[in-house]
Each structure stands twice: as structure tokens, then as C-alpha cells.
C-alpha atoms as a PDB file:
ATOM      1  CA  UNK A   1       0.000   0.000   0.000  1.00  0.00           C
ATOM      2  CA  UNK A   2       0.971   3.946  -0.794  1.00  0.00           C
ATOM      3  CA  UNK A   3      -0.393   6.940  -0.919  1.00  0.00           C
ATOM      4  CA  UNK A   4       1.419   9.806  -2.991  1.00  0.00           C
ATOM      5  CA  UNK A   5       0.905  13.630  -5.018  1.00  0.00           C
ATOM      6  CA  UNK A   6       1.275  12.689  -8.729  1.00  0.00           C
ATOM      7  CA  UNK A   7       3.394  15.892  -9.670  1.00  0.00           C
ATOM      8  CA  UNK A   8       1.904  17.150 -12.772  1.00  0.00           C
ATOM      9  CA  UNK A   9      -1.720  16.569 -11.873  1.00  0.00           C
ATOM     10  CA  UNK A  10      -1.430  17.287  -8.775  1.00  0.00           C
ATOM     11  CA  UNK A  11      -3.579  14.339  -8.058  1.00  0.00           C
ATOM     12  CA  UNK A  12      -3.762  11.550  -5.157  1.00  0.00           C
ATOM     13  CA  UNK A  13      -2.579   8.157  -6.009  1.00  0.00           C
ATOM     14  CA  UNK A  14      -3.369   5.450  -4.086  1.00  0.00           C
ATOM     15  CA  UNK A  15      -1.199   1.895  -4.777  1.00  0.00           C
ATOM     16  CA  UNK A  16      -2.616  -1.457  -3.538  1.00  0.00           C
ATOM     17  CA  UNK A  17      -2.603  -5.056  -3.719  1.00  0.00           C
ATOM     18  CA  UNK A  18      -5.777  -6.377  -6.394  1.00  0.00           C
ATOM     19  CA  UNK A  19      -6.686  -9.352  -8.371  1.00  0.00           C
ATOM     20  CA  UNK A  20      -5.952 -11.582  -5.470  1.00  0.00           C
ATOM     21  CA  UNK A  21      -2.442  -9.893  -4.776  1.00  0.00           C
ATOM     22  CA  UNK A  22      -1.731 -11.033  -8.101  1.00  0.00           C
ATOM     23  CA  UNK A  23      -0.892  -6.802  -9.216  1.00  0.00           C
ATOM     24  CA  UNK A  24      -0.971  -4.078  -8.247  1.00  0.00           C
ATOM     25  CA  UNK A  25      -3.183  -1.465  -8.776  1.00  0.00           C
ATOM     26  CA  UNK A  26      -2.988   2.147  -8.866  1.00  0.00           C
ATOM     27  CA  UNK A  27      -6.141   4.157  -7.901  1.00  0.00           C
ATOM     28  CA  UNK A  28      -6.420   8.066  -9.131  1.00  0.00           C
ATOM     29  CA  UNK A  29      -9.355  10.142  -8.344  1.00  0.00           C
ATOM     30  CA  UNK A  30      -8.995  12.480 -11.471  1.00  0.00           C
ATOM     31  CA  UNK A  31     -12.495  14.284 -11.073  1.00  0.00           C
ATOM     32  CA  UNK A  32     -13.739  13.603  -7.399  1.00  0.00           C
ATOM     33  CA  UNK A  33     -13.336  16.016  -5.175  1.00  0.00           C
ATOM     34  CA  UNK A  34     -11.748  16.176  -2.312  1.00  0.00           C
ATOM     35  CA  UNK A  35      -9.771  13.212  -2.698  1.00  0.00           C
ATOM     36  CA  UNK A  36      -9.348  11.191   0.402  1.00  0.00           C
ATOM     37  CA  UNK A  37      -8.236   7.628   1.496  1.00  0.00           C
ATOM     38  CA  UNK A  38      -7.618   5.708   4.385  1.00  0.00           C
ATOM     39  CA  UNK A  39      -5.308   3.340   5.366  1.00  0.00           C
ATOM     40  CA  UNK A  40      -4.614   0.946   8.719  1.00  0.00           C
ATOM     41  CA  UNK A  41      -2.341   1.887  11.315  1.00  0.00           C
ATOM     42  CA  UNK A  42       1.189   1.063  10.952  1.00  0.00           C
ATOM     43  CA  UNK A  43       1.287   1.280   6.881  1.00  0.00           C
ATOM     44  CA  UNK A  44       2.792   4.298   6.852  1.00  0.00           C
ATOM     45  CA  UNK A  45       5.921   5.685   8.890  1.00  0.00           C
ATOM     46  CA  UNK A  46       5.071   8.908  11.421  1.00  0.00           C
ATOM     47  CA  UNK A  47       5.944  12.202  10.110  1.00  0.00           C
ATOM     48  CA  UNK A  48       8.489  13.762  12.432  1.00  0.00           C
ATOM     49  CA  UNK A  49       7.508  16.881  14.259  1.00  0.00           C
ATOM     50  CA  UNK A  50       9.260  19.938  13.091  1.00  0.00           C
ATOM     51  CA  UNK A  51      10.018  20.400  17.358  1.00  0.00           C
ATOM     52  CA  UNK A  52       8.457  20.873  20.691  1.00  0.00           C
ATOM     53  CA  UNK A  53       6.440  24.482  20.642  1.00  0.00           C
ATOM     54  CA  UNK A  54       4.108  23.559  23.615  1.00  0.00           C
ATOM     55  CA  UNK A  55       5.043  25.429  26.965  1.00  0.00           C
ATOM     56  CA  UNK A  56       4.922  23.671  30.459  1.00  0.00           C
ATOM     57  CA  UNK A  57       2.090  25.868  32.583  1.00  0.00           C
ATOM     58  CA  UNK A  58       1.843  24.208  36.188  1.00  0.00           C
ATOM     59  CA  UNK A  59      -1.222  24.617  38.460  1.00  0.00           C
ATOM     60  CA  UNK A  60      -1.786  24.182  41.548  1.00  0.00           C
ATOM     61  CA  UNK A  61      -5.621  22.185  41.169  1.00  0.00           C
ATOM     62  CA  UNK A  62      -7.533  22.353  44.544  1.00  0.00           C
ATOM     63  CA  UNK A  63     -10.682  19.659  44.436  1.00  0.00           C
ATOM     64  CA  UNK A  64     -12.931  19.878  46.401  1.00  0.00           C
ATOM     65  CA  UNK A  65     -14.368  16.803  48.360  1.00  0.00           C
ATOM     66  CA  UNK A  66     -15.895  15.217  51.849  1.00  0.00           C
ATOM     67  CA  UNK A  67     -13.332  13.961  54.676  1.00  0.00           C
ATOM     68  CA  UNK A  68     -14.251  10.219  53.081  1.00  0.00           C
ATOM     69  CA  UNK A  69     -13.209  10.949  49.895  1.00  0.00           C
ATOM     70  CA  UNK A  70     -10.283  12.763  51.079  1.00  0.00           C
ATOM     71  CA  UNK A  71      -9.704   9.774  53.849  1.00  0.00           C
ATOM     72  CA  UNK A  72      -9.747   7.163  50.815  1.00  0.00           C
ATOM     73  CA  UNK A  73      -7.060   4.965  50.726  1.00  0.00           C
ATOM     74  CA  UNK A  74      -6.154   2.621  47.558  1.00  0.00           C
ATOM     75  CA  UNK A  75      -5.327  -0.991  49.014  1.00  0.00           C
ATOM     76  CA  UNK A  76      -4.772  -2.920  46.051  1.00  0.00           C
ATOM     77  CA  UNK A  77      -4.924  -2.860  42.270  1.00  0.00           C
ATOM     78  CA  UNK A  78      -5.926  -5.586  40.611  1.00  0.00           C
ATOM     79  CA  UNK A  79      -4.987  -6.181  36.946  1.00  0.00           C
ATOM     80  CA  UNK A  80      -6.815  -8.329  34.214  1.00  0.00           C
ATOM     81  CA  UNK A  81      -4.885 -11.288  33.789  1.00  0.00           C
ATOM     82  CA  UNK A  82      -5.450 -11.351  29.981  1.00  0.00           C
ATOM     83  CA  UNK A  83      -2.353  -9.801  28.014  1.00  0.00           C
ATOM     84  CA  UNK A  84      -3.408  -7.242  25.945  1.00  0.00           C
ATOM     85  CA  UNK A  85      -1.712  -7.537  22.269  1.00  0.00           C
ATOM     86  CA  UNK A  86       0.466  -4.723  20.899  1.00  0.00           C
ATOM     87  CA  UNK A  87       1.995  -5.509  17.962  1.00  0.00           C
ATOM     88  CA  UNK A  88       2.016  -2.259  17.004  1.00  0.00           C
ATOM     89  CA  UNK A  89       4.605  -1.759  19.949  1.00  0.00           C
ATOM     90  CA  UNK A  90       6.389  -4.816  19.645  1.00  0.00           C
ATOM     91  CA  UNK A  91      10.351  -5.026  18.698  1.00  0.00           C
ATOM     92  CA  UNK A  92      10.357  -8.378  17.928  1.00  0.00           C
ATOM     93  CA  UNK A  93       7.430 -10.251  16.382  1.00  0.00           C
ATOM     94  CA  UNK A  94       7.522 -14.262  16.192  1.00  0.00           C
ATOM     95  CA  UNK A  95       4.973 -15.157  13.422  1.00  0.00           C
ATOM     96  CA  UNK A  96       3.159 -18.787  12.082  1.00  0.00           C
ATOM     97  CA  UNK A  97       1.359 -19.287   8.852  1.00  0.00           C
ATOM     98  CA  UNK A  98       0.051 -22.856   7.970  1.00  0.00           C
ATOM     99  CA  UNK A  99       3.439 -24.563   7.868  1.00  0.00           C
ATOM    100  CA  UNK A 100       3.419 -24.807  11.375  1.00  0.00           C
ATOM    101  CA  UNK A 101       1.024 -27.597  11.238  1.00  0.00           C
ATOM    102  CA  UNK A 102      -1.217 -26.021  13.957  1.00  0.00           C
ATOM    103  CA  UNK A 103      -0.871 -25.692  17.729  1.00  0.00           C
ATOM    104  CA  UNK A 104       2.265 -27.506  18.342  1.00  0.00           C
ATOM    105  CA  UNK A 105       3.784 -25.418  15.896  1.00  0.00           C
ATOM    106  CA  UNK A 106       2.623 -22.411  17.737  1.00  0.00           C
ATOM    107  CA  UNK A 107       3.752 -23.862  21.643  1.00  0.00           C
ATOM    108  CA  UNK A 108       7.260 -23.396  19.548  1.00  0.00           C
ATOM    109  CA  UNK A 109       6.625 -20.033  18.271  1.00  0.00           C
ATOM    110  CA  UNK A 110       5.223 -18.892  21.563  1.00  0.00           C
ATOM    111  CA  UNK A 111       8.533 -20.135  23.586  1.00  0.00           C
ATOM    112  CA  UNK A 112      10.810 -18.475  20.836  1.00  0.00           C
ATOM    113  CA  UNK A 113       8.580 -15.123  21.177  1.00  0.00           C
ATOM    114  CA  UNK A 114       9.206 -15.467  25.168  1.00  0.00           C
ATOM    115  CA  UNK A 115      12.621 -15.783  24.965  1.00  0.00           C
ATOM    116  CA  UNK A 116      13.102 -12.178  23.206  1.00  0.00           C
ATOM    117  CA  UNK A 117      10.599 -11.029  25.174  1.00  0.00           C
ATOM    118  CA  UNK A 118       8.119 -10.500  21.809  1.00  0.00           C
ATOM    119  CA  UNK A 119       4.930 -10.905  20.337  1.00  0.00           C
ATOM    120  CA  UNK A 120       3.154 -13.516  18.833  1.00  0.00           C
ATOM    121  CA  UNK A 121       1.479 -13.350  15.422  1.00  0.00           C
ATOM    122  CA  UNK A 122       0.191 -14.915  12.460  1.00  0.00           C
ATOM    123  CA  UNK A 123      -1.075 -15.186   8.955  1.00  0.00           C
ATOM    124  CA  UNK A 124      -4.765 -15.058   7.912  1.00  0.00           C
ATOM    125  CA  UNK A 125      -4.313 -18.838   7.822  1.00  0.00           C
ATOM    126  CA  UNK A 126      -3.501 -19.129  11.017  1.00  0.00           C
ATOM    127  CA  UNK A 127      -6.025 -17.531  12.441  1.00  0.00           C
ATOM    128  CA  UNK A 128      -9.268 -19.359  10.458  1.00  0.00           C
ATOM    129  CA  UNK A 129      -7.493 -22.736  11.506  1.00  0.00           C
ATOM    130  CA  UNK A 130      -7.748 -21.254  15.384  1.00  0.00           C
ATOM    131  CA  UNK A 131      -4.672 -20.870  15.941  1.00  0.00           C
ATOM    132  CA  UNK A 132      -4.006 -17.527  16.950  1.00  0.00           C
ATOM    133  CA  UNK A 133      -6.972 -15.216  17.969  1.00  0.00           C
ATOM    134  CA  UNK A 134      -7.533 -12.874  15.361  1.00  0.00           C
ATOM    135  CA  UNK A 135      -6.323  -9.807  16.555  1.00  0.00           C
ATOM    136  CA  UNK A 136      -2.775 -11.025  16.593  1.00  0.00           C
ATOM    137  CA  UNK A 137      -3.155 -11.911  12.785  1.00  0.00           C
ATOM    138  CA  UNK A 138      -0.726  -9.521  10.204  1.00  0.00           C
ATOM    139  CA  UNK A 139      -1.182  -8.571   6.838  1.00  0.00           C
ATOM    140  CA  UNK A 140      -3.385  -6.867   4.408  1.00  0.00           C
ATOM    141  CA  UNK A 141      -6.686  -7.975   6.486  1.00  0.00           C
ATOM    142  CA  UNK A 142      -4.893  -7.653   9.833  1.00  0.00           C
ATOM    143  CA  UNK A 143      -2.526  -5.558  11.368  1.00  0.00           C
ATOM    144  CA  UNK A 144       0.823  -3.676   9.715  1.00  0.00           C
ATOM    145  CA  UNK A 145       3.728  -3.840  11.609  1.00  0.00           C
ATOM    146  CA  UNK A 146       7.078  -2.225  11.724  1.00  0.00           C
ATOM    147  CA  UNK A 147       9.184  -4.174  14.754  1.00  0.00           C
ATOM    148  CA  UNK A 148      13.341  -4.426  14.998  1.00  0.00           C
ATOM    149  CA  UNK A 149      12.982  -8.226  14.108  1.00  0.00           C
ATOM    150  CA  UNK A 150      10.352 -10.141  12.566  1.00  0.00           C
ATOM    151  CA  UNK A 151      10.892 -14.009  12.208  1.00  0.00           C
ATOM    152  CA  UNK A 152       8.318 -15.380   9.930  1.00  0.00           C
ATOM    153  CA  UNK A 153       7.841 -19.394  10.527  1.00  0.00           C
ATOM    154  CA  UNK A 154       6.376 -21.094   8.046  1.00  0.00           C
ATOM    155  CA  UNK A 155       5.100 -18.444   5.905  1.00  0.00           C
ATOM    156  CA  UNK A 156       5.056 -19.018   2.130  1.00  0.00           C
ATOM    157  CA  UNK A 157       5.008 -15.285   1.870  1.00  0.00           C
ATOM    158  CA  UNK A 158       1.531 -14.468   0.027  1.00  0.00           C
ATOM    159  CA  UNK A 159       1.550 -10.805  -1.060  1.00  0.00           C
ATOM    160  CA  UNK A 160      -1.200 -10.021   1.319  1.00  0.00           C
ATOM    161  CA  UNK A 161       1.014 -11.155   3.853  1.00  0.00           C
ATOM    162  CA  UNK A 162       4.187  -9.306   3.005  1.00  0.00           C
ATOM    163  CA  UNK A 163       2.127  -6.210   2.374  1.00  0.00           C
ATOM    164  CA  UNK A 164       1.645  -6.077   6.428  1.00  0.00           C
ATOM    165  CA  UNK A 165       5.190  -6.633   7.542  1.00  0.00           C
ATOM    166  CA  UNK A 166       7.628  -6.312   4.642  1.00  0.00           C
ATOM    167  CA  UNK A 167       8.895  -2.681   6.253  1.00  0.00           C
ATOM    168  CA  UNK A 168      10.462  -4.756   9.424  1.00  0.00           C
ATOM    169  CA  UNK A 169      13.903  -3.659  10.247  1.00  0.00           C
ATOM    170  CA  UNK A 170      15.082  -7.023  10.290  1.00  0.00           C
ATOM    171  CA  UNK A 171      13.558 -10.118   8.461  1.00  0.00           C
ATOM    172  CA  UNK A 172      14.536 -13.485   9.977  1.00  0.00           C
ATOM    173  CA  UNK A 173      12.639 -16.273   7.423  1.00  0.00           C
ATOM    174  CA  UNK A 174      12.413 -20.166   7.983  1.00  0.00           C
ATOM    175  CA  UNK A 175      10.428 -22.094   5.540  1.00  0.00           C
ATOM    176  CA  UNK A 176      10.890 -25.457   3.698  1.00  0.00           C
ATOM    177  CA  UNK A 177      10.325 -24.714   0.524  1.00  0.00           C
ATOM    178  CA  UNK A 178      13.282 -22.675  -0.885  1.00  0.00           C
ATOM    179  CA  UNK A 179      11.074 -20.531  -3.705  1.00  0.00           C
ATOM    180  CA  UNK A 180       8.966 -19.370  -0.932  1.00  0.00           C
ATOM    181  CA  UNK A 181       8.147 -15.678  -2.114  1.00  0.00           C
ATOM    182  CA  UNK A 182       8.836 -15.353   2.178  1.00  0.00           C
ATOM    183  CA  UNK A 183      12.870 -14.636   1.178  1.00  0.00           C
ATOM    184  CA  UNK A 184      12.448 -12.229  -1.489  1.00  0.00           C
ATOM    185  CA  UNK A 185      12.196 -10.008   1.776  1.00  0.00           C
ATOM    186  CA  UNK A 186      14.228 -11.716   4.294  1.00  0.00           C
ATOM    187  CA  UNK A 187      16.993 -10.596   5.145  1.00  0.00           C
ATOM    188  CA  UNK A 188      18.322 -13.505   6.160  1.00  0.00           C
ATOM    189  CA  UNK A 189      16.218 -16.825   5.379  1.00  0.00           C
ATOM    190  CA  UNK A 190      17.074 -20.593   6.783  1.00  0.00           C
ATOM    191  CA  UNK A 191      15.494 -23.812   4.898  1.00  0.00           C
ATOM    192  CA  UNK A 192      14.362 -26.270   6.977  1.00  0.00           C
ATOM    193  CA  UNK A 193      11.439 -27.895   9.224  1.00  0.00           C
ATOM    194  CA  UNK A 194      10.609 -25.133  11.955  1.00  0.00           C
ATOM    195  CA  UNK A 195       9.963 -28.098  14.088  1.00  0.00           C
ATOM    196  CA  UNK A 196      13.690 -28.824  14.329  1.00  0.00           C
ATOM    197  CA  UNK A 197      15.187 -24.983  13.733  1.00  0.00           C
ATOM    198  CA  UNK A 198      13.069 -23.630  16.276  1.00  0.00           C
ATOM    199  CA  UNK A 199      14.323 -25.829  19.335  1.00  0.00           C
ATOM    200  CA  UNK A 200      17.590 -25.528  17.890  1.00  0.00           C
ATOM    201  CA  UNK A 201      17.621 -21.313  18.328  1.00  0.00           C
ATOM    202  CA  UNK A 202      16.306 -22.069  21.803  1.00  0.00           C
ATOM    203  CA  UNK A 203      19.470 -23.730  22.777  1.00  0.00           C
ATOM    204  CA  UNK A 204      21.551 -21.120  21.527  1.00  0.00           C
ATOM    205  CA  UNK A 205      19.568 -18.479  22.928  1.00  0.00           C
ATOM    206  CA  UNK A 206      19.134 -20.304  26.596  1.00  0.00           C
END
């Protein structure tokens, strides 16, 4: 997906996977007006601010209130015990698509996203199998992601796919199948079964 100001027509262009991911398509509003589009979070990169103009004021804030609400004493705080997902915010993501054969697959992923202290995700696969809850799935019909490291296990590497975490810093791939379109954006890619890599890197992390 992108978004850009065709020069000489001064025109929005809008760029995105069709046909199945098969092309892709280029989308100009020549005679609507205003042109608009939107876009999920995490396609495109923050703009950086130009600097910090806003001034610190402090006040003093008196509020007003009866000796038992003044009195009131917090004894204990008492989190939900369900993790809330942020891939959004994650450095390193861990990722399964259907070559890891379902939840044992995932038990793997899920010990090598503990180990760097990372997220879990998946492809759209993944997640109609039930393998991963769908907010933790990635990719043109999930979530786009930008993290330090993204290790994609089992992940042929479908367009729609790529198109939701191809901008990773860092693009660990492990697949069997050596013409998986999954390397043509690794930056480093391993052939093998993830069922023998995986408790391989956990030894060498450990």
C-alpha cells in the first residue's frame, strides 16, 4: 500500500494489492473532489515533528471533596490477567502461517517469542485454523507492523502477507520450501522444518 501527489496533476494516487495480490493497482481520483483515502495503522511511517512548541504551565488544582473521599485509601490494584496484544509496539514479532502444522507449531513459536521477550502473530491462515486469535493476525486484512525483528515461521510469503510486515527492520525467514516468495524479503532466510530450527535457536539463545 501507498499513498502519494502525482506531480503534474497534482492528483492523489493510491497503490494497492488487487486481483488476489496477483498486481498491483494504482487508484487516481482524477475528477472527485476532495480526494481522500484511508489506510490501517502502521502502513505508513510517522511524520516527524518539526520540534516541541508547547510550553509547560503548572497549576496548583484544589478539588474539592468530603473527609471520606479525602480519607480514601487505595489498598490494592488488581490487573486483568489477559495480556493485551500490541503488535504495534512490539520489537520483535515471532509469526506462524500454515506450515506450522497447527498448535504444536505455535507452543514453539510462543517459547521463541518469550525468549526475546516478543509478540506472537500470524497469517490469515492461522487464524481461520484457530490458531491464533484474530487480533494477533498480520497482513493486508490484519494488522501492519514495523518491529526491529520479525521471524516469519512457516510463511510461504503471500503478497497479502508481506504487504503487512515487509517494512520490518530485520527479516529473519524459515520455511521449507526454498522458492517461498517469504525470502524475497528476508533478510536472512534458513530452509528447513521449523519443528527442528526452532528448538535448535532455543538452545543457543538459553
Amino acid at each position: 500500500t501507498m499513498l502519494e501527489i502525482d506531480p503534474e496533476e497534482k492528483i492523489l494516487l493510491q497503490t494497492r494489492p488487487a486481483f488476489g495480490g496477483n498486481v498491483m493497482a494504482t487508484i487516481a481520483s482524477r475528477y472527485s473532489r476532495p480526494q481522500m483515502a484511508t489506510v490501517r495503522p502502521g502502513v505508513m511511517q510517522p511524520c516527524e515533528c518539526a520540534g516541541d512548541r508547547a510550553e509547560i504551565i503548572n497549576h496548583a488544582v484544589k478539588i474539592p471533596g468530603t473527609p471520606a473521599i479525602a480519607a480514601a485509601k487505595v489498598l490494592e490494584i488488581i490487573r486483568e490477567a489477559k495480556r493485551k496484544v500490541r503488535l504495534g509496539e512490539a520489537k520483535v514479532i515471532v509469526a506462524g502461517g500454515r506450515g506450522t502444522g497447527g498448535k504444536i507449531g505455535f507452543n514453539l513459536i510462543e517459547k521463541l517469542a518469550e525468549s526475546f521477550s516478543g509478540e506472537v502473530a500470524g497469517t490469515r491462515i492461522a487464524v481461520e485454523e484457530g490458531w491464533i486469535p484474530v487480533e494477533r493476525q498480520v497482513g493486508q486484512t490484519g494488522q501492519s507492523v514495523r518491529p526491529e525483528l520479525y521471524i516469519a515461521c512457516g510463511i510461504s510469503g503471500a503478497v497479502q502477507h508481506r504487504a503487512g510486515m515487509q517494512d520490518s527492520r530485520y527479516i529473519i525467514a524459515i520455511n521449507k520450501d526454498p522458492g517461498a516468495p517469504i525470502f524475497t524479503v528476508a533478510d536472512w532466510g534458513i530452509v528447513g522444518d521449523l519443528h527442528q530450527i526452532i528448538p535448535e535457536m532455543l538452545l543457543q539463545i538459553k
